[in-house]
PDB file of N, CA and C in Angstrom:
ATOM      1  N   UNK A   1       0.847  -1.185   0.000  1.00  0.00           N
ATOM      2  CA  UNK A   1       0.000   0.000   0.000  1.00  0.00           C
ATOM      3  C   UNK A   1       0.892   1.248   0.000  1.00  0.00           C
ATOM      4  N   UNK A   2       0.467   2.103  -0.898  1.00  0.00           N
ATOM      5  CA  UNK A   2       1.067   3.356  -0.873  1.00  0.00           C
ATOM      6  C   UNK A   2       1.331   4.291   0.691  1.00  0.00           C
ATOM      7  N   UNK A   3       2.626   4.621   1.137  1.00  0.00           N
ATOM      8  CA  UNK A   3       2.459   5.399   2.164  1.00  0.00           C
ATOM      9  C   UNK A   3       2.001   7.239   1.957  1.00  0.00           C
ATOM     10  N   UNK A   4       1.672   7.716   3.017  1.00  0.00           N
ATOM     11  CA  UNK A   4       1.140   8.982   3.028  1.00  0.00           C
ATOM     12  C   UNK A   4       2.339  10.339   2.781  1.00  0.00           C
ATOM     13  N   UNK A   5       2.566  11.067   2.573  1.00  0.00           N
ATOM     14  CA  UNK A   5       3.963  11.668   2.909  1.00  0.00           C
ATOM     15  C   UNK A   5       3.254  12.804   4.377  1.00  0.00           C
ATOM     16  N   UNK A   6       4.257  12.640   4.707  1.00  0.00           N
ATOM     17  CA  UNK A   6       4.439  13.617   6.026  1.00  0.00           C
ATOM     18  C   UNK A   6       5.391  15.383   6.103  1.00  0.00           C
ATOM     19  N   UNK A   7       4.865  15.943   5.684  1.00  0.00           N
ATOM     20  CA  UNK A   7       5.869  17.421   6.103  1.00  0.00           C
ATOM     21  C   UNK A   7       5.989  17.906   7.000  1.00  0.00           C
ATOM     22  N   UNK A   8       7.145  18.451   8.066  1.00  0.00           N
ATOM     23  CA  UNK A   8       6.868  19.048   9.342  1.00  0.00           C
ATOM     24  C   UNK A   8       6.879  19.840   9.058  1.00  0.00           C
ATOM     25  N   UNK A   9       5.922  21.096   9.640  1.00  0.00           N
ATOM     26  CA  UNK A   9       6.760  22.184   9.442  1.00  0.00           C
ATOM     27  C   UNK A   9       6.862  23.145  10.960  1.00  0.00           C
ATOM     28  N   UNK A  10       6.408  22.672  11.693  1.00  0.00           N
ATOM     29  CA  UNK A  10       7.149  23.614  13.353  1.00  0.00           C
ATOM     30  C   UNK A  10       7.366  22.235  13.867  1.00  0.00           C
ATOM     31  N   UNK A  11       8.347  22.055  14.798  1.00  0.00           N
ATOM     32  CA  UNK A  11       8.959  21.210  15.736  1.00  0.00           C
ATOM     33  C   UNK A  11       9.973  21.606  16.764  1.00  0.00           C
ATOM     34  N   UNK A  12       9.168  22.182  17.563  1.00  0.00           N
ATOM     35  CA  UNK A  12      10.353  23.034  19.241  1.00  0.00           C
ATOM     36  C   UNK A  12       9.659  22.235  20.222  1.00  0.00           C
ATOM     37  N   UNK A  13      10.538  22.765  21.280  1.00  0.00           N
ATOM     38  CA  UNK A  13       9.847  22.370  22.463  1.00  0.00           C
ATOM     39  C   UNK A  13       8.177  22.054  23.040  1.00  0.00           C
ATOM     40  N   UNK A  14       7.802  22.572  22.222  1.00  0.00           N
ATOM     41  CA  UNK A  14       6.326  22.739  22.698  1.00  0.00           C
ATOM     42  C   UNK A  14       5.215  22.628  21.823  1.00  0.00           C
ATOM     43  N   UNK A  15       5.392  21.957  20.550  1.00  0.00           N
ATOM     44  CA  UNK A  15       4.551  21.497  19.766  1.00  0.00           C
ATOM     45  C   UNK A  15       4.940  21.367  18.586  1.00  0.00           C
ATOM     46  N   UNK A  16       4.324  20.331  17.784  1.00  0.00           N
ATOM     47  CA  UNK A  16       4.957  19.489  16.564  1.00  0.00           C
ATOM     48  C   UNK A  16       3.575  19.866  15.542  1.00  0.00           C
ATOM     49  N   UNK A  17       3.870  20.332  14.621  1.00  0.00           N
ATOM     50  CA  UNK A  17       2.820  20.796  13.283  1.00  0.00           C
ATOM     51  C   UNK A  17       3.167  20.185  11.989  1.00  0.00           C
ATOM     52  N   UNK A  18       2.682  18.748  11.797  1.00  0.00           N
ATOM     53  CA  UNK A  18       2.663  18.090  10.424  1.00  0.00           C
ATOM     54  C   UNK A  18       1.397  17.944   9.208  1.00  0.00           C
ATOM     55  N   UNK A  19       1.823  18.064   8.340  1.00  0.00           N
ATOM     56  CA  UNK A  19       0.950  18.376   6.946  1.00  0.00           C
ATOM     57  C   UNK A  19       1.132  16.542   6.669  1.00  0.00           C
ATOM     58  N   UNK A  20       0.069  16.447   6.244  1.00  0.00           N
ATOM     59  CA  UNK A  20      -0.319  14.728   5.698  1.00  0.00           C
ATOM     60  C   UNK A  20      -0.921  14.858   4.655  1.00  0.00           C
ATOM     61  N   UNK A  21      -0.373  14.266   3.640  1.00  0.00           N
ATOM     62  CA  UNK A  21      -0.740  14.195   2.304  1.00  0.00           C
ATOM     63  C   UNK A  21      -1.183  12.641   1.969  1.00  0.00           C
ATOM     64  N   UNK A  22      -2.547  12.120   1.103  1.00  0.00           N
ATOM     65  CA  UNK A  22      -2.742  10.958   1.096  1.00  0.00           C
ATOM     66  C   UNK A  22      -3.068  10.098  -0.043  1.00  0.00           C
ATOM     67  N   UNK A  23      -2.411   9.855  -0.883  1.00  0.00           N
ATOM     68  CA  UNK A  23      -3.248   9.455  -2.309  1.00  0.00           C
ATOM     69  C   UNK A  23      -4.272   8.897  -1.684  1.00  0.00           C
ATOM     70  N   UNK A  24      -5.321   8.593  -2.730  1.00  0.00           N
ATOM     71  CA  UNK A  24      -6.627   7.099  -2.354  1.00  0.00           C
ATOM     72  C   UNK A  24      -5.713   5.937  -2.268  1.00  0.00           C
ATOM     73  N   UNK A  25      -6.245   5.193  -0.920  1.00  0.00           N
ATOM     74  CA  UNK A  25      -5.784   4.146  -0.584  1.00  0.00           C
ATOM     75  C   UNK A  25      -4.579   4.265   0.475  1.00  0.00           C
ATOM     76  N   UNK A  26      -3.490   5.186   0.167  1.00  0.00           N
ATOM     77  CA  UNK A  26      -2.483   5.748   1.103  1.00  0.00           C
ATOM     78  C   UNK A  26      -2.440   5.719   2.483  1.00  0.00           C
ATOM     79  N   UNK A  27      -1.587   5.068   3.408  1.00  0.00           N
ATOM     80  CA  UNK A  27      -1.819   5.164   5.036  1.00  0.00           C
ATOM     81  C   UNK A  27      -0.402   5.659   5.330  1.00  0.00           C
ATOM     82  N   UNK A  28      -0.705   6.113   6.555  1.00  0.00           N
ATOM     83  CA  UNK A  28       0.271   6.581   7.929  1.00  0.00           C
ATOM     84  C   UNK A  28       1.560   5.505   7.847  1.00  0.00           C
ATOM     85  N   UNK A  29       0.570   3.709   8.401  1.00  0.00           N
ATOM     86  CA  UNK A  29       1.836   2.741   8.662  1.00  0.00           C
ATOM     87  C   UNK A  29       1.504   3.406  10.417  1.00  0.00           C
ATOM     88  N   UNK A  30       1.495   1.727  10.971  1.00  0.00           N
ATOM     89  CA  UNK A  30       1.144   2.009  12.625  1.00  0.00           C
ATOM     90  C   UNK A  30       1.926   2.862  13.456  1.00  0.00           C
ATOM     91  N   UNK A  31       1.398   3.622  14.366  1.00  0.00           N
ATOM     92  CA  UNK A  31       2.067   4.169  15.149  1.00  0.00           C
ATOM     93  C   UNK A  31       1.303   4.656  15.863  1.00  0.00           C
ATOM     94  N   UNK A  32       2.332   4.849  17.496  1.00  0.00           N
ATOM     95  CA  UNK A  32       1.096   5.895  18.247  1.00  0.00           C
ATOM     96  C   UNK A  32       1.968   7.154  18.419  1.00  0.00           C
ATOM     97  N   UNK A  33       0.749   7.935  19.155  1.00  0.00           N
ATOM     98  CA  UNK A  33       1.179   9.527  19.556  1.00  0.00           C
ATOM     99  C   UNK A  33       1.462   9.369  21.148  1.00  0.00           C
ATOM    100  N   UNK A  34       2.800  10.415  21.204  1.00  0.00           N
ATOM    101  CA  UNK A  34       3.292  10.401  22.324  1.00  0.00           C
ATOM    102  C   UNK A  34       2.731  11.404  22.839  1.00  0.00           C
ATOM    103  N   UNK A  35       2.167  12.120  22.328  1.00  0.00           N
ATOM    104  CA  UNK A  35       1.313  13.492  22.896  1.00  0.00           C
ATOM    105  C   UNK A  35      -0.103  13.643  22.651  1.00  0.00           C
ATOM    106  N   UNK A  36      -0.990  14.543  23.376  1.00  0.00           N
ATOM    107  CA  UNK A  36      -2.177  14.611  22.701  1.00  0.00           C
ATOM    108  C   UNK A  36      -2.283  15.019  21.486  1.00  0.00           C
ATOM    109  N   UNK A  37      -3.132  15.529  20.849  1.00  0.00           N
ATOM    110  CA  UNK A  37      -3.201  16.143  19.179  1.00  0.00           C
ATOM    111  C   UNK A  37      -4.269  16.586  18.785  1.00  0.00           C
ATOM    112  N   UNK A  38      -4.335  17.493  18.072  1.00  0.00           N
ATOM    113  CA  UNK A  38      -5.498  17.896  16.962  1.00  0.00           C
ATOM    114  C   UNK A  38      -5.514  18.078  15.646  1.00  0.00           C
ATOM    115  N   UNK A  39      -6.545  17.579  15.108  1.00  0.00           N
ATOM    116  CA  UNK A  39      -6.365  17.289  13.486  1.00  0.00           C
ATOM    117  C   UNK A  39      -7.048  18.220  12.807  1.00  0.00           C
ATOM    118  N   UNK A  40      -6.695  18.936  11.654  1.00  0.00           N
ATOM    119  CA  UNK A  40      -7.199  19.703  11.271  1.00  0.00           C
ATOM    120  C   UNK A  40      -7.427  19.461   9.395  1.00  0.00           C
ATOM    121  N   UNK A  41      -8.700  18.900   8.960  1.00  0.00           N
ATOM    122  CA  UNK A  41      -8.562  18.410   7.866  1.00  0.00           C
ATOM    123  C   UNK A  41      -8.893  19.895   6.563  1.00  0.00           C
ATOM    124  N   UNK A  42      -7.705  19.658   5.741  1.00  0.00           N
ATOM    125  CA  UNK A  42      -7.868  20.495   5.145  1.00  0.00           C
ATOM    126  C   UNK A  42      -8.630  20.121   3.791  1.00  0.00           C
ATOM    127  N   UNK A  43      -8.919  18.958   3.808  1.00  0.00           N
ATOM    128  CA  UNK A  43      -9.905  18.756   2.545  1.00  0.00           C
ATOM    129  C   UNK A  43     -11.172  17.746   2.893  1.00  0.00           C
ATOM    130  N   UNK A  44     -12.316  17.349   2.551  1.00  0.00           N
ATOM    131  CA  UNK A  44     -12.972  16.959   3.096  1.00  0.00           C
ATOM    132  C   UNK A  44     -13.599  15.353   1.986  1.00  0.00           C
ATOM    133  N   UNK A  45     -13.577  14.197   2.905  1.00  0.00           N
ATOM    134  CA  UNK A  45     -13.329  12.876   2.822  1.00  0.00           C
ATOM    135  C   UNK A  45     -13.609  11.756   3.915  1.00  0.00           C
ATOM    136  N   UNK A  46     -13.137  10.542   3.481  1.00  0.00           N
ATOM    137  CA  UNK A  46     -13.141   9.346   4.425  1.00  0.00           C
ATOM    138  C   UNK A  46     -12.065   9.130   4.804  1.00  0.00           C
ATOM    139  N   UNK A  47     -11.288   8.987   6.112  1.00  0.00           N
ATOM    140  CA  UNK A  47     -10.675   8.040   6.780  1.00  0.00           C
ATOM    141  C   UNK A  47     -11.307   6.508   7.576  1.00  0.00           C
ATOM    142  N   UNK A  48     -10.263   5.872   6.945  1.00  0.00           N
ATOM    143  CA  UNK A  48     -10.213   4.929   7.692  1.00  0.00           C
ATOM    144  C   UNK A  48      -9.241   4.619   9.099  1.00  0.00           C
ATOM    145  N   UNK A  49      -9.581   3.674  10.312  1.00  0.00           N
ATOM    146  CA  UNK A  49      -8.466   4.066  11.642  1.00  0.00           C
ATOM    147  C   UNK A  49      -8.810   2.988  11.779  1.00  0.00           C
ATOM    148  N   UNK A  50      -7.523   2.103  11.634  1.00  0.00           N
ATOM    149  CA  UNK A  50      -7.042   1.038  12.463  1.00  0.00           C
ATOM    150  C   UNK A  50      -6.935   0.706  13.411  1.00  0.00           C
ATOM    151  N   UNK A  51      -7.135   0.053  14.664  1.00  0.00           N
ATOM    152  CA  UNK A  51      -6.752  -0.323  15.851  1.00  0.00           C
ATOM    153  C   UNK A  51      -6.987  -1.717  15.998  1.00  0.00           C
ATOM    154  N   UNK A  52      -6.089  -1.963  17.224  1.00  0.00           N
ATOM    155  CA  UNK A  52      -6.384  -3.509  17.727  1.00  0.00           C
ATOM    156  C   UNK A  52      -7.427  -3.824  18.111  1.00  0.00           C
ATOM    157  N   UNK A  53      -8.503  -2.853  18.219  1.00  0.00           N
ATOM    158  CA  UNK A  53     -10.040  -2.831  18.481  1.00  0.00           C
ATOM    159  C   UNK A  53     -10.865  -3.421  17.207  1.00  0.00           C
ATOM    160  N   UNK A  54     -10.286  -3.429  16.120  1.00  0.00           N
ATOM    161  CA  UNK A  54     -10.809  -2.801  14.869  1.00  0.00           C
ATOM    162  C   UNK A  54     -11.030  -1.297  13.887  1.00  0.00           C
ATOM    163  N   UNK A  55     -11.387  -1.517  12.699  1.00  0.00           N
ATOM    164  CA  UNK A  55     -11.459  -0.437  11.820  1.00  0.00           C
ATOM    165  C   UNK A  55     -12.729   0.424  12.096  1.00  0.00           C
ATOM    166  N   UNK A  56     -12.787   1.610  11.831  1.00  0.00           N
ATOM    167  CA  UNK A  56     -13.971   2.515  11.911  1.00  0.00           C
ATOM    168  C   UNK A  56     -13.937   3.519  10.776  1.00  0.00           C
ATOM    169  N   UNK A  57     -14.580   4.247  10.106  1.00  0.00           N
ATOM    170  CA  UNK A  57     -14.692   4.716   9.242  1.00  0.00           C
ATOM    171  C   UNK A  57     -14.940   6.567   8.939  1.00  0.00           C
ATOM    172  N   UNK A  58     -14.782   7.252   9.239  1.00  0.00           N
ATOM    173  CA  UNK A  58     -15.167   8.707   9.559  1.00  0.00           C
ATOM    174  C   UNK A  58     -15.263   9.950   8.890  1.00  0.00           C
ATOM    175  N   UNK A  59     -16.202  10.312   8.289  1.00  0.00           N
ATOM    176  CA  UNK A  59     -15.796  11.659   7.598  1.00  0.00           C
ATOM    177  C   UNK A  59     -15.835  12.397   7.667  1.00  0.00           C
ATOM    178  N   UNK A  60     -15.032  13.162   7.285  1.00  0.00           N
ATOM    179  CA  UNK A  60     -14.330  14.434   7.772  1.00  0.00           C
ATOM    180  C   UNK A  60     -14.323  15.368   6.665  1.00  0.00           C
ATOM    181  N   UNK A  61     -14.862  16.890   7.383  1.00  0.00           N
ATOM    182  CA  UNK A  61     -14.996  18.041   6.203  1.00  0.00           C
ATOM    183  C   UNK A  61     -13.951  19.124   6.556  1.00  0.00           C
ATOM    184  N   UNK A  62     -13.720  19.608   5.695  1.00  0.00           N
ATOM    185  CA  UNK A  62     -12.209  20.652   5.456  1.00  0.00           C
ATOM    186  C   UNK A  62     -12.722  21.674   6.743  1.00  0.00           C
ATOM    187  N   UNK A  63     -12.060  21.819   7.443  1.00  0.00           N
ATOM    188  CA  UNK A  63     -11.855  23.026   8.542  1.00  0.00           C
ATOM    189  C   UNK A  63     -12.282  22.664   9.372  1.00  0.00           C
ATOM    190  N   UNK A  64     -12.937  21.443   9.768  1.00  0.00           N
ATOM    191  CA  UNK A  64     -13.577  21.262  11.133  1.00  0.00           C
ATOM    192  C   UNK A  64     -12.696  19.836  12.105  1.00  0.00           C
ATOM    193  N   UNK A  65     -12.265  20.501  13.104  1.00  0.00           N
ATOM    194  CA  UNK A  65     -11.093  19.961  13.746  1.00  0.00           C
ATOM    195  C   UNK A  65     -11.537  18.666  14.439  1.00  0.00           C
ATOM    196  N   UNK A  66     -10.527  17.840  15.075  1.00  0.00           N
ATOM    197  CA  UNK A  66     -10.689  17.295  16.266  1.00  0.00           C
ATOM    198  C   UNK A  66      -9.951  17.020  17.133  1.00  0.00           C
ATOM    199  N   UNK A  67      -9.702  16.318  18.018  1.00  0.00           N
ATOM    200  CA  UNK A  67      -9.066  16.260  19.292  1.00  0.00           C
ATOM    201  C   UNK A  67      -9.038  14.617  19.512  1.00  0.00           C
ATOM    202  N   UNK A  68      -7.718  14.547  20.164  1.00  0.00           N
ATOM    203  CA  UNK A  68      -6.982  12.701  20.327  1.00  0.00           C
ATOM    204  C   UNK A  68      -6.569  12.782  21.504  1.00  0.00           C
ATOM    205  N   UNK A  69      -6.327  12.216  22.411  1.00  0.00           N
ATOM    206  CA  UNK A  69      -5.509  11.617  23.482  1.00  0.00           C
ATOM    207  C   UNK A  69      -4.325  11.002  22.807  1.00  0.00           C
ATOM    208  N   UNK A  70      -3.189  10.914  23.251  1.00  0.00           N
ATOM    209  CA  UNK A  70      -1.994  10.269  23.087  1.00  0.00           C
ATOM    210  C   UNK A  70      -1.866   8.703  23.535  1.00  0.00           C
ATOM    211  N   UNK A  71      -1.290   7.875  22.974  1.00  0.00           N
ATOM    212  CA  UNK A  71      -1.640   6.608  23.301  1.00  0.00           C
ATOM    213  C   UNK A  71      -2.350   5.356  22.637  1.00  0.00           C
ATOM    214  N   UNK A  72      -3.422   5.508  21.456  1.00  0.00           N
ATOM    215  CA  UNK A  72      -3.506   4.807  21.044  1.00  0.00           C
ATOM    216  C   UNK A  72      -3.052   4.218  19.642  1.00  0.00           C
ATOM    217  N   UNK A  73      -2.335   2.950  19.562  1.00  0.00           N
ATOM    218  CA  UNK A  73      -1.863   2.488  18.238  1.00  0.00           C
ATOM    219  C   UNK A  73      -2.686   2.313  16.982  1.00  0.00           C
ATOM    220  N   UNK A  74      -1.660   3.048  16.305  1.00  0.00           N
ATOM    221  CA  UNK A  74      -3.414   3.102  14.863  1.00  0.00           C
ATOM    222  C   UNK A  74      -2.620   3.304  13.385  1.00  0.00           C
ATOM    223  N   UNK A  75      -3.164   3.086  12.296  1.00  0.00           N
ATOM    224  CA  UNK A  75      -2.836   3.235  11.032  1.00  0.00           C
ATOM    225  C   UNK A  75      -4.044   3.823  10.317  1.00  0.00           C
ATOM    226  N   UNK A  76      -3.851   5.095   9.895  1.00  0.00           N
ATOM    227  CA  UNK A  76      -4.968   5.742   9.128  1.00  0.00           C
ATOM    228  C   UNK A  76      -4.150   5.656   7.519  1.00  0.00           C
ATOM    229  N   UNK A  77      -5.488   5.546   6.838  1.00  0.00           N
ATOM    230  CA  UNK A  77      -6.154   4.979   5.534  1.00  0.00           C
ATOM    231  C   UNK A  77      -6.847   6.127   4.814  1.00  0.00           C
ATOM    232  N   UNK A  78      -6.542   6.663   3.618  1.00  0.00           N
ATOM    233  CA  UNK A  78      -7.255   7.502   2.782  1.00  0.00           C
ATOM    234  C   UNK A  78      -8.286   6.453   2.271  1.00  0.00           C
ATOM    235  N   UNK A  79      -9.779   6.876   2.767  1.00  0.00           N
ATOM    236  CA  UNK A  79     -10.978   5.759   2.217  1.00  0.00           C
ATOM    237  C   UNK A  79     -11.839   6.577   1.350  1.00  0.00           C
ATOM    238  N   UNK A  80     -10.619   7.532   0.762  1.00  0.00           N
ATOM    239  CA  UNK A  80     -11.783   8.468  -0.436  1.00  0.00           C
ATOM    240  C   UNK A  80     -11.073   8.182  -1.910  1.00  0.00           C
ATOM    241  N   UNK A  81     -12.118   8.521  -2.439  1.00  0.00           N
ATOM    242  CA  UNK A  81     -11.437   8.506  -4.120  1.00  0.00           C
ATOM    243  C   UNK A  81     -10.111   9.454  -4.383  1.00  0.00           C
ATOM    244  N   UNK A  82     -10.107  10.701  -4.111  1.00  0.00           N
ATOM    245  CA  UNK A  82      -9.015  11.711  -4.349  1.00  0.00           C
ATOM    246  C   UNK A  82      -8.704  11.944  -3.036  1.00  0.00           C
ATOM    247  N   UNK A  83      -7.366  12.667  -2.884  1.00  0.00           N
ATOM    248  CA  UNK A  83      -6.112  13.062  -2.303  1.00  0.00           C
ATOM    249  C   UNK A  83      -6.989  13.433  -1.065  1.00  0.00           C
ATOM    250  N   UNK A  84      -6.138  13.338   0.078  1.00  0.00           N
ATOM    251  CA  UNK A  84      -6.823  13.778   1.624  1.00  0.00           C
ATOM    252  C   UNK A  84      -5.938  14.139   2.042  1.00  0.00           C
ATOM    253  N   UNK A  85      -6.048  15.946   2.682  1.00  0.00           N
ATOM    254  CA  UNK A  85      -5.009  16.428   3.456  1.00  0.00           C
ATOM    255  C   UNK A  85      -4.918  17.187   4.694  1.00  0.00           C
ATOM    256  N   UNK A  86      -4.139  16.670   5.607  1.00  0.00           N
ATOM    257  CA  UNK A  86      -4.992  17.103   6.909  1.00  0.00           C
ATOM    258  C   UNK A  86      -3.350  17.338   7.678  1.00  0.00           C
ATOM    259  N   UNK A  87      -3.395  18.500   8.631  1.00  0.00           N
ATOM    260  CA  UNK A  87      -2.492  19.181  10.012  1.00  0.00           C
ATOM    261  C   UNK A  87      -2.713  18.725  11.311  1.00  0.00           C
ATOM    262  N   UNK A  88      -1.558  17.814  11.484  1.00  0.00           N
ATOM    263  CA  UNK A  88      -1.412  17.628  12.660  1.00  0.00           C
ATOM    264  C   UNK A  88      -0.949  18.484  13.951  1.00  0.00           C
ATOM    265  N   UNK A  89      -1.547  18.393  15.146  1.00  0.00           N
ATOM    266  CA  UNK A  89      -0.872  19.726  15.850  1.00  0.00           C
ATOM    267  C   UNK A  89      -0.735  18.613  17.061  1.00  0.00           C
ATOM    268  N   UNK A  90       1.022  18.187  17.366  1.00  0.00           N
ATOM    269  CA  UNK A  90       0.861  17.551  18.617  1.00  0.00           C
ATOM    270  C   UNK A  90       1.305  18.982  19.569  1.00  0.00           C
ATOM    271  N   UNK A  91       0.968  18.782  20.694  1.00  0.00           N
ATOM    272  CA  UNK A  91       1.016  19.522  21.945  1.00  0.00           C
ATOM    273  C   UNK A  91       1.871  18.930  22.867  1.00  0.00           C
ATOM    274  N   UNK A  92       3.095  18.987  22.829  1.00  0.00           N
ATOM    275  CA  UNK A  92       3.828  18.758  24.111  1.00  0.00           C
ATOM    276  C   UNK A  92       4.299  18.845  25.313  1.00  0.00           C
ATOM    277  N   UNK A  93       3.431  20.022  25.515  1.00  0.00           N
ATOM    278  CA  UNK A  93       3.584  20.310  27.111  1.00  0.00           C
ATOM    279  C   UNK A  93       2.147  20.107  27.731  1.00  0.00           C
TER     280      UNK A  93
END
C-alpha cells in the first residue's frame, strides 16, 4: 500500500505541526502519539483508523477539527477517491 507523505513544518519544544498528504488508498503505517493532538482536515473525505479494536470509518470536512488523546496504536487509511489532506498539531507540554 502506498504510504502517506508527512511534512513538518514547526517542531520546538512545545509542539509538533505536520501536513499529511494521502493518495486514495495511502496510510500513515502504525504508530502511536506520544502526545495529545489535533487534526485539522484540510480537505474533506473518508478516513479509515485502524486499531487492535478494529477499523472505523469517519468523515471528515475541510476546517472542522478534532481532538486525540496520546496513546492509542493506529494506522490511518485515505478511504476516499481523491487526495486527503490534513495538520497535525501535537502539543507537548
Amino acid at each position: 500500500m502506498a504510504q502517506a507523505t508527512a511534512t513538518v513544518q514547526i517542531d520546538n519544544e512545545r509542539v509538533s505541526v505536520t501536513e499529511w498528504k494521502f493518495a486514495p488508498g495511502a496510510e500513515t503505517g502504525w504508530h502511536r502519539h506520544n502526545y495529545d493532538y489535533v487534526v485539522v482536515p484540510q480537505t474533506t473525505g473518508k478516513l479509515r483508523l485502524k486499531t487492535k479494536d478494529g477499523d472505523s470509518v469517519s468523515e471528515l470536512a475541510s476546517g472542522k477539527s478534532y481532538f486525540r488523546r496520546a496513546g492509542v496504536e493506529h494506522n490511518v487509511i485515505n478511504a476516499s477517491d481523491g487526495e486527503f489532506v490534513f495538520i497535525e498539531i501535537e502539543m507537548k507540554i
